[in-house]
PDB file of N, CA and C in Angstrom:
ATOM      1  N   UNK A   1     -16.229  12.476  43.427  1.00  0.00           N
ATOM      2  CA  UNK A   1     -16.854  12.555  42.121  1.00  0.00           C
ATOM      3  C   UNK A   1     -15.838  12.163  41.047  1.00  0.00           C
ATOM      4  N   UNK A   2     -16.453  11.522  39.806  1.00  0.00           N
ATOM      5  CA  UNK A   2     -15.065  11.040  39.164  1.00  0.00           C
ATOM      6  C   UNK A   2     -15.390  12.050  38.041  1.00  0.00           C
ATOM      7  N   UNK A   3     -14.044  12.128  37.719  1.00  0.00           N
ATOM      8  CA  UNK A   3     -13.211  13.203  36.325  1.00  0.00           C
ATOM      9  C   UNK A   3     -13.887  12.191  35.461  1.00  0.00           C
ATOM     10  N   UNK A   4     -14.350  13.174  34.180  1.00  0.00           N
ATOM     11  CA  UNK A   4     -14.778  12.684  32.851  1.00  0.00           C
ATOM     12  C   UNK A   4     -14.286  13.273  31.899  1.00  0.00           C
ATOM     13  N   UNK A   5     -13.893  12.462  30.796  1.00  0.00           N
ATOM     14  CA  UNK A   5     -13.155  13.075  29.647  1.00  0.00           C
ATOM     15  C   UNK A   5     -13.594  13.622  28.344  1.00  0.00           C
ATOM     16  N   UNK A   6     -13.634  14.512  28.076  1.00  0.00           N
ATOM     17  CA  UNK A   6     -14.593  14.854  26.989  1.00  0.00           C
ATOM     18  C   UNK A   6     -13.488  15.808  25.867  1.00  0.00           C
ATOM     19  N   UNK A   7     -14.113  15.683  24.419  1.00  0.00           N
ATOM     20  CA  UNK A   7     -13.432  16.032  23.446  1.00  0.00           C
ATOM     21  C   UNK A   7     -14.336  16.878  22.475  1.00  0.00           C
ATOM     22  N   UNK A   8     -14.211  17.971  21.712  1.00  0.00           N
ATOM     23  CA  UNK A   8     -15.138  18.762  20.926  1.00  0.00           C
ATOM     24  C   UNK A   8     -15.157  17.895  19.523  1.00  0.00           C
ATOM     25  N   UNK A   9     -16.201  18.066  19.191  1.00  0.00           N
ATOM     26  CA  UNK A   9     -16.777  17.204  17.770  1.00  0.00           C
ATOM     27  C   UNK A   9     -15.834  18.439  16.591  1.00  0.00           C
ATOM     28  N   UNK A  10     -15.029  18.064  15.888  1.00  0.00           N
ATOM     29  CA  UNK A  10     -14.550  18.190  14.597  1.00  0.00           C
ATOM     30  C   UNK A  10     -15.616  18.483  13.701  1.00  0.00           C
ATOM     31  N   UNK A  11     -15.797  20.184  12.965  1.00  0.00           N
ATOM     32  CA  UNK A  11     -16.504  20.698  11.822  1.00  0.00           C
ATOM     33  C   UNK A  11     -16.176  20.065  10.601  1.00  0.00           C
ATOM     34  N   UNK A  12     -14.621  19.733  10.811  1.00  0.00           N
ATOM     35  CA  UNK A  12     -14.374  19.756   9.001  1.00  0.00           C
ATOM     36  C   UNK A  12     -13.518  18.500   9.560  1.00  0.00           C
ATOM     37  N   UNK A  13     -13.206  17.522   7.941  1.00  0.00           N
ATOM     38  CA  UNK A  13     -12.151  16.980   8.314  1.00  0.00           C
ATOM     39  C   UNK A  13     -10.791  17.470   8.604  1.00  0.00           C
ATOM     40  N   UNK A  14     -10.067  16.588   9.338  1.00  0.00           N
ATOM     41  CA  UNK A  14      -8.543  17.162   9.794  1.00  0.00           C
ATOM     42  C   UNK A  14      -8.391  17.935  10.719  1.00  0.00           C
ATOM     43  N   UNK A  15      -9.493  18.324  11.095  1.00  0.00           N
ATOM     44  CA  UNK A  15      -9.513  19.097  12.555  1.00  0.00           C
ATOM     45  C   UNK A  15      -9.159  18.289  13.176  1.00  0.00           C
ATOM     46  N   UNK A  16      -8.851  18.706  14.604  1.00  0.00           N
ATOM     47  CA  UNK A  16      -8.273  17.954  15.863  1.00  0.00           C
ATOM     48  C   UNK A  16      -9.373  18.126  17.162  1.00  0.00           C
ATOM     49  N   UNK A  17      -9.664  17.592  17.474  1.00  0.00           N
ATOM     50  CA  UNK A  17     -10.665  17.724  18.529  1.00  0.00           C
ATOM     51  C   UNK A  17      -9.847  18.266  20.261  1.00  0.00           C
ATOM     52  N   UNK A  18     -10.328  19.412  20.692  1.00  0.00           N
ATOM     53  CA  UNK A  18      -9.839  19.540  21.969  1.00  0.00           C
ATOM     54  C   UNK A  18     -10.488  18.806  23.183  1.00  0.00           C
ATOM     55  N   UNK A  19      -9.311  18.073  23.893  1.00  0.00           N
ATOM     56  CA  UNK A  19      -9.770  17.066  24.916  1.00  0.00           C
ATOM     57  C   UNK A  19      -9.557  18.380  26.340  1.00  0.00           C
ATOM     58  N   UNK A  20     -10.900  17.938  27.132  1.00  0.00           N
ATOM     59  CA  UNK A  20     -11.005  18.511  28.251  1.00  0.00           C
ATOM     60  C   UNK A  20     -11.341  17.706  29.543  1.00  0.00           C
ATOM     61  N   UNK A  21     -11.273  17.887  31.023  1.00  0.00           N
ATOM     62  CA  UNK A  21     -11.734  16.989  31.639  1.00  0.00           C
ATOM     63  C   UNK A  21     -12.362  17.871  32.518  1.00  0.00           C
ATOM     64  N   UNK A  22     -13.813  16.767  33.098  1.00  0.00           N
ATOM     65  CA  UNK A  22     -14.898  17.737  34.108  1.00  0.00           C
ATOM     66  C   UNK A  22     -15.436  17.117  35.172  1.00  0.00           C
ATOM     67  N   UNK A  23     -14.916  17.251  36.280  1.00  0.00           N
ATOM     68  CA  UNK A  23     -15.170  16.469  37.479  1.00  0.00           C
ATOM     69  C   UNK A  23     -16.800  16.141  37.804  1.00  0.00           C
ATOM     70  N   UNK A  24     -17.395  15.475  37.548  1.00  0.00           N
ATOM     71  CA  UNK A  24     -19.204  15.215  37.436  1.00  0.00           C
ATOM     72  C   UNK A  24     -19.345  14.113  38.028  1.00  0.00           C
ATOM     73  N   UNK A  25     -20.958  14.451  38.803  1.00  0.00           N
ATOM     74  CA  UNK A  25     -21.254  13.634  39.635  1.00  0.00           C
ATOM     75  C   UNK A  25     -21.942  12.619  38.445  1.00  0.00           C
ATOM     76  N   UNK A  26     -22.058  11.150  39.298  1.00  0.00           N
ATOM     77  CA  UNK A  26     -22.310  10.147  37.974  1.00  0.00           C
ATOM     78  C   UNK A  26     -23.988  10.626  37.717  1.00  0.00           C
ATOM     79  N   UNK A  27     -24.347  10.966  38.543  1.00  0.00           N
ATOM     80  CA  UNK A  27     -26.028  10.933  38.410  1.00  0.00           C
ATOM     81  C   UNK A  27     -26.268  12.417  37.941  1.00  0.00           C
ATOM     82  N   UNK A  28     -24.758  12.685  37.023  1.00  0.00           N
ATOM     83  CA  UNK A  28     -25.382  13.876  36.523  1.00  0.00           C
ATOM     84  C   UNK A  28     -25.632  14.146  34.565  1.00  0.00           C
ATOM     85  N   UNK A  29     -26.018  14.284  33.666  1.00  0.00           N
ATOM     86  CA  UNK A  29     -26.368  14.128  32.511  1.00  0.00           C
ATOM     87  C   UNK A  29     -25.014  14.463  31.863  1.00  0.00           C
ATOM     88  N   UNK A  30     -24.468  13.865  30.508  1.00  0.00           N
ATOM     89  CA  UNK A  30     -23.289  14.167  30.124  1.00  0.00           C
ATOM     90  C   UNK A  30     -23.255  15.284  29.597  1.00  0.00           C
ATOM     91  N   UNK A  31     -22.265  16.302  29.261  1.00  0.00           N
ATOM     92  CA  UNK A  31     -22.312  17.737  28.840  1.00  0.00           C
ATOM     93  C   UNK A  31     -22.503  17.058  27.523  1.00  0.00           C
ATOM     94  N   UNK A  32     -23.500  18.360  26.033  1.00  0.00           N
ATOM     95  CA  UNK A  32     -23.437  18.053  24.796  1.00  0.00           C
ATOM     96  C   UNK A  32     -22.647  19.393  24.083  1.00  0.00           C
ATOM     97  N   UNK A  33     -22.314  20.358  24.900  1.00  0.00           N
ATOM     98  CA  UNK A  33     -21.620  21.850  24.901  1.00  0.00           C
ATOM     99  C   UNK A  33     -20.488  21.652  25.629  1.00  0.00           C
ATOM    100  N   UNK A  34     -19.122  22.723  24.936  1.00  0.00           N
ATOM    101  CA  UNK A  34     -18.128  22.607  25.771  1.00  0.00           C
ATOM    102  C   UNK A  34     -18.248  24.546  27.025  1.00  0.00           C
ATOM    103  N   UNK A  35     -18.100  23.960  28.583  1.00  0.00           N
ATOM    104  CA  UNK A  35     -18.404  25.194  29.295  1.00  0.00           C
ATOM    105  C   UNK A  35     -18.380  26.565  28.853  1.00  0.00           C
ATOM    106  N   UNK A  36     -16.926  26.704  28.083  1.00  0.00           N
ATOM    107  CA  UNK A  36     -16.906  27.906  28.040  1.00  0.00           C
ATOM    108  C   UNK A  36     -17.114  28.373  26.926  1.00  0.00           C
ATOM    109  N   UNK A  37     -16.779  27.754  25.274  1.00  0.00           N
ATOM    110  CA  UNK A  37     -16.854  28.145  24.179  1.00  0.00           C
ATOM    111  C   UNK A  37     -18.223  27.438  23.545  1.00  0.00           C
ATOM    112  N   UNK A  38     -19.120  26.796  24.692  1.00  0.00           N
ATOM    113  CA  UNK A  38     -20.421  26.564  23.697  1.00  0.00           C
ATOM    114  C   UNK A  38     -20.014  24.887  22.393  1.00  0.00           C
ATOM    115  N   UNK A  39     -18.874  25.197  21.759  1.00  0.00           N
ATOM    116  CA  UNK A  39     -19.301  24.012  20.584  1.00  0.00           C
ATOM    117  C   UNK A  39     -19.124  22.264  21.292  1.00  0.00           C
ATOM    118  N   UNK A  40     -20.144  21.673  20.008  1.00  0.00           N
ATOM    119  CA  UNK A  40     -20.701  20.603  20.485  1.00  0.00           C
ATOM    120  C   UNK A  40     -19.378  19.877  21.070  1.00  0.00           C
ATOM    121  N   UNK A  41     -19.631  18.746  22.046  1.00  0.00           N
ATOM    122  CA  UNK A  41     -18.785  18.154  22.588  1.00  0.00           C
ATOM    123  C   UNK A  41     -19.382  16.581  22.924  1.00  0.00           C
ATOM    124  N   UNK A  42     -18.511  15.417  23.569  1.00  0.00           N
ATOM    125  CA  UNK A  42     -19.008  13.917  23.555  1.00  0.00           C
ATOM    126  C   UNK A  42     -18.005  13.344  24.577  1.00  0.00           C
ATOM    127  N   UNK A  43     -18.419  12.480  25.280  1.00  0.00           N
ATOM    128  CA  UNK A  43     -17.468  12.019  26.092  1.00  0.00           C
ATOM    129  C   UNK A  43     -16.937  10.703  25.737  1.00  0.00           C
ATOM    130  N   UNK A  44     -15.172  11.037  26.250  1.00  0.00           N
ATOM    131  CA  UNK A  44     -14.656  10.092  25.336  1.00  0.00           C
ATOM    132  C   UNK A  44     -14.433   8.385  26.869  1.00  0.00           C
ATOM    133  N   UNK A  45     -14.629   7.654  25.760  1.00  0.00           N
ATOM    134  CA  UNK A  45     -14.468   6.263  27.210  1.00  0.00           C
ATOM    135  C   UNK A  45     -13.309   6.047  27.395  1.00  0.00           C
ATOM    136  N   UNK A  46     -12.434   5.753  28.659  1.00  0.00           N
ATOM    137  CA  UNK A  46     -11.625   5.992  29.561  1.00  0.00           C
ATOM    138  C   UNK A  46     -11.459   4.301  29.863  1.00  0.00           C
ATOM    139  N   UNK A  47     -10.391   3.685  30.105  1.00  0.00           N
ATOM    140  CA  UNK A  47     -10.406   2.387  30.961  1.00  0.00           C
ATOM    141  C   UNK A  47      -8.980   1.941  30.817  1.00  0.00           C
ATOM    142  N   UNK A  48      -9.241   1.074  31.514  1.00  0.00           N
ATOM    143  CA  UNK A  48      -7.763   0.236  31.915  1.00  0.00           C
ATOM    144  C   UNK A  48      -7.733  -1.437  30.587  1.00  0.00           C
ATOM    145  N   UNK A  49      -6.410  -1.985  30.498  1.00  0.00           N
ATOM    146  CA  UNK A  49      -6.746  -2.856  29.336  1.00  0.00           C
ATOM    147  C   UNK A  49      -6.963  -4.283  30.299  1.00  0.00           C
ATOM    148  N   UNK A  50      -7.644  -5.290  29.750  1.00  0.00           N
ATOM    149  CA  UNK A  50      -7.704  -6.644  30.674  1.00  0.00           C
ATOM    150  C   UNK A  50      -7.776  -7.560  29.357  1.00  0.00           C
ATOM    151  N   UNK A  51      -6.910  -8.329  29.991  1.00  0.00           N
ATOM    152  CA  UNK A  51      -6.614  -9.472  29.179  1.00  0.00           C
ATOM    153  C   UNK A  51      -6.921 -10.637  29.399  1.00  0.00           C
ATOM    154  N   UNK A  52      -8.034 -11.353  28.552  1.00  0.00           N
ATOM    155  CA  UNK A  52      -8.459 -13.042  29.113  1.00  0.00           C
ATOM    156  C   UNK A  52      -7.475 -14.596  29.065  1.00  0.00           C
ATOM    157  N   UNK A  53      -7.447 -15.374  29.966  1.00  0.00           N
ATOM    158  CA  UNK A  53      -6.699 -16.109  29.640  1.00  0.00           C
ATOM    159  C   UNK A  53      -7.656 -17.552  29.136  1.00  0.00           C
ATOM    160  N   UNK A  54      -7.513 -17.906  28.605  1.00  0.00           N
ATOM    161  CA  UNK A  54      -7.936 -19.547  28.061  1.00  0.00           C
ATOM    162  C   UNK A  54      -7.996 -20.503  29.005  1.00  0.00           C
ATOM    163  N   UNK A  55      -9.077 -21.159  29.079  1.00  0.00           N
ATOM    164  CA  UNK A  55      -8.752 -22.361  30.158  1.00  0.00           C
ATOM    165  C   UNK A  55      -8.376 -23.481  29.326  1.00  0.00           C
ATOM    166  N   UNK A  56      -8.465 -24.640  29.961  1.00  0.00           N
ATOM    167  CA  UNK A  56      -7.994 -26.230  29.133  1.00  0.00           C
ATOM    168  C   UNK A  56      -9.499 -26.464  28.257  1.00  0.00           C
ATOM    169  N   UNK A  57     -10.573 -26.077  28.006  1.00  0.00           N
ATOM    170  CA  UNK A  57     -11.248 -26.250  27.484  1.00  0.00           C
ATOM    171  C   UNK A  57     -11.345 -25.423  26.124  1.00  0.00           C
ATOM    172  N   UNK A  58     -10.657 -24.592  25.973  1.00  0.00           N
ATOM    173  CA  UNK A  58     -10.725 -23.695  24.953  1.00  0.00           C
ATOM    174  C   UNK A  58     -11.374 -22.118  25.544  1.00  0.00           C
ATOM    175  N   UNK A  59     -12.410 -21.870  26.175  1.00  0.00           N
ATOM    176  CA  UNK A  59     -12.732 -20.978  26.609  1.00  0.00           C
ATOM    177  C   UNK A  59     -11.960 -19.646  27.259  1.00  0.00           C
ATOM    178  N   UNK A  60     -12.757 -18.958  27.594  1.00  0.00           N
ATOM    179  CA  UNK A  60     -12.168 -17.788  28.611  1.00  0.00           C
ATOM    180  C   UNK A  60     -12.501 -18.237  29.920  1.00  0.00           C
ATOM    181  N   UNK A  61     -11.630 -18.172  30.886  1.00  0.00           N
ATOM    182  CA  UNK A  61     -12.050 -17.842  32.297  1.00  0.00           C
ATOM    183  C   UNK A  61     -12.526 -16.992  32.809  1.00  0.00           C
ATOM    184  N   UNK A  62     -12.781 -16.010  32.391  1.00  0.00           N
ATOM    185  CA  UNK A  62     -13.291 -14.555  32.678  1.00  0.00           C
ATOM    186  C   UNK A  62     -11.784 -14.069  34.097  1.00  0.00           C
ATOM    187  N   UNK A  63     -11.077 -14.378  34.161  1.00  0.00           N
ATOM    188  CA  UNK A  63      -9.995 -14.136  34.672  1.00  0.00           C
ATOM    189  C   UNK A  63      -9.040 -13.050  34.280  1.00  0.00           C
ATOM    190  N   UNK A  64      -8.602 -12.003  34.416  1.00  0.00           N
ATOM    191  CA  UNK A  64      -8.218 -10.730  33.367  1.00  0.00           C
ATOM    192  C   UNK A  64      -6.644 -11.559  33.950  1.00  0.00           C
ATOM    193  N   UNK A  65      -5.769 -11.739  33.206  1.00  0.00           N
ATOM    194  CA  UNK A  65      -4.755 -11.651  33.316  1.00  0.00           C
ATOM    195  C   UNK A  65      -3.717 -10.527  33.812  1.00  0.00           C
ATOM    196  N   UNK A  66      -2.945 -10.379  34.832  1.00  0.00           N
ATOM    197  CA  UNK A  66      -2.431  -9.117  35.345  1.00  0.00           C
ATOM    198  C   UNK A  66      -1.107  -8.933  34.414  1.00  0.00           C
ATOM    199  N   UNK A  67      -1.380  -7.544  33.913  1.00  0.00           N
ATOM    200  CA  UNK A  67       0.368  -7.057  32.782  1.00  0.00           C
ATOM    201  C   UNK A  67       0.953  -6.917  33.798  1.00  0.00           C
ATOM    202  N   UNK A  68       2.998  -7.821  32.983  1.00  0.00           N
ATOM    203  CA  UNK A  68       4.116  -8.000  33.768  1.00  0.00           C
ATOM    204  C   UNK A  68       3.930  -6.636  33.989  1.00  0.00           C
ATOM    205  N   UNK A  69       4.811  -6.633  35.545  1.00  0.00           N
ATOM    206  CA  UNK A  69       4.893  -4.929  36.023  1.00  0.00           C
ATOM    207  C   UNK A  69       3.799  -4.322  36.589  1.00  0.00           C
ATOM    208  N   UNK A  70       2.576  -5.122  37.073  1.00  0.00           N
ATOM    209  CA  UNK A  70       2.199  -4.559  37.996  1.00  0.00           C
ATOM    210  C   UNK A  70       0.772  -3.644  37.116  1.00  0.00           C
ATOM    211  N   UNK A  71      -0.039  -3.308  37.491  1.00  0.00           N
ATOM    212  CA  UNK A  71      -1.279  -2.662  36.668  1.00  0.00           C
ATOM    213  C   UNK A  71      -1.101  -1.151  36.876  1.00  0.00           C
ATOM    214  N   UNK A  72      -0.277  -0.342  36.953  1.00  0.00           N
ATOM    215  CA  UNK A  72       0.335   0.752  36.657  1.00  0.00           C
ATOM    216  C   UNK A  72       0.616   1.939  38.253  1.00  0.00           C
ATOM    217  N   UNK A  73       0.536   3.144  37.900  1.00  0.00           N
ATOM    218  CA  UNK A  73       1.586   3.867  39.329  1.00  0.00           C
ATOM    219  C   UNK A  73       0.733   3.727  40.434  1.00  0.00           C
ATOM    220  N   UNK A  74       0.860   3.491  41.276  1.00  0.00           N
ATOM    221  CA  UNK A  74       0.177   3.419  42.533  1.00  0.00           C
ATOM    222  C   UNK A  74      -1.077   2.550  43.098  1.00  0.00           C
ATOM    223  N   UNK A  75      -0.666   1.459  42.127  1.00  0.00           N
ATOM    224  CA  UNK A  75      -1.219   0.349  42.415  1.00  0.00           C
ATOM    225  C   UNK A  75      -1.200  -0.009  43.672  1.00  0.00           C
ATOM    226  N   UNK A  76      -2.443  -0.834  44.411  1.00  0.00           N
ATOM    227  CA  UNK A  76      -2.581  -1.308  45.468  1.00  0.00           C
ATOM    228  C   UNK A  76      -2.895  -3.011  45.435  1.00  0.00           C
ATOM    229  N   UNK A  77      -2.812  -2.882  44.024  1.00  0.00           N
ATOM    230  CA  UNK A  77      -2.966  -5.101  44.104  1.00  0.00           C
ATOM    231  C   UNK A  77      -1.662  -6.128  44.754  1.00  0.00           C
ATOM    232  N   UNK A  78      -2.438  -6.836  45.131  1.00  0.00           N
ATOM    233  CA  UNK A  78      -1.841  -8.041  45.731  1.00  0.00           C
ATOM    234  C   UNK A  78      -1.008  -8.896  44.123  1.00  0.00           C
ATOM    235  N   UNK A  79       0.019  -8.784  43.497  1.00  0.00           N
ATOM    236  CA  UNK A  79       0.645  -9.820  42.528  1.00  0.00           C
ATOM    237  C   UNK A  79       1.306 -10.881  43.216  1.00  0.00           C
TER     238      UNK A  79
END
């Protein structure tokens, strides 16, 4: 099941939102409450960065370019 990241919605400005994470099945509805204290909450999006490269035409290749060093700890790609 994958970990999801979720953060409490800010009352006032300058608040800080507390980030939490909740192991959920995908086919399960996103929390709008945080478990234990009830206030509203939203899940925050999570991803890795990909970078397009240009072909000779001007375009994208849809090709993500791999960052020097490998795509981070415990990578299993072929560079």
């Amino acid at each position: 099941m994958p970990v999801y990241v979720y953060e409490t919605v800010p009352h006032t400005p300058g608040e800080a939102p507390q980030r939490f994470e909740v192991r959920q099945s995908m086919a399960e509805a996103p929390l709008t409450s945080h478990p234990e204290s009830g206030a509203p909450v939203r899940r925050v999006l999570t991803g890795g960065l990909v970078t397009f490269t240009h072909g000779a035409a001007g375009g994208t290749t849809g090709t993500p370019a791999m960052p020097q060093g490998g795509c981070g700890a415990g990578c299993a790609c072929a560079h």
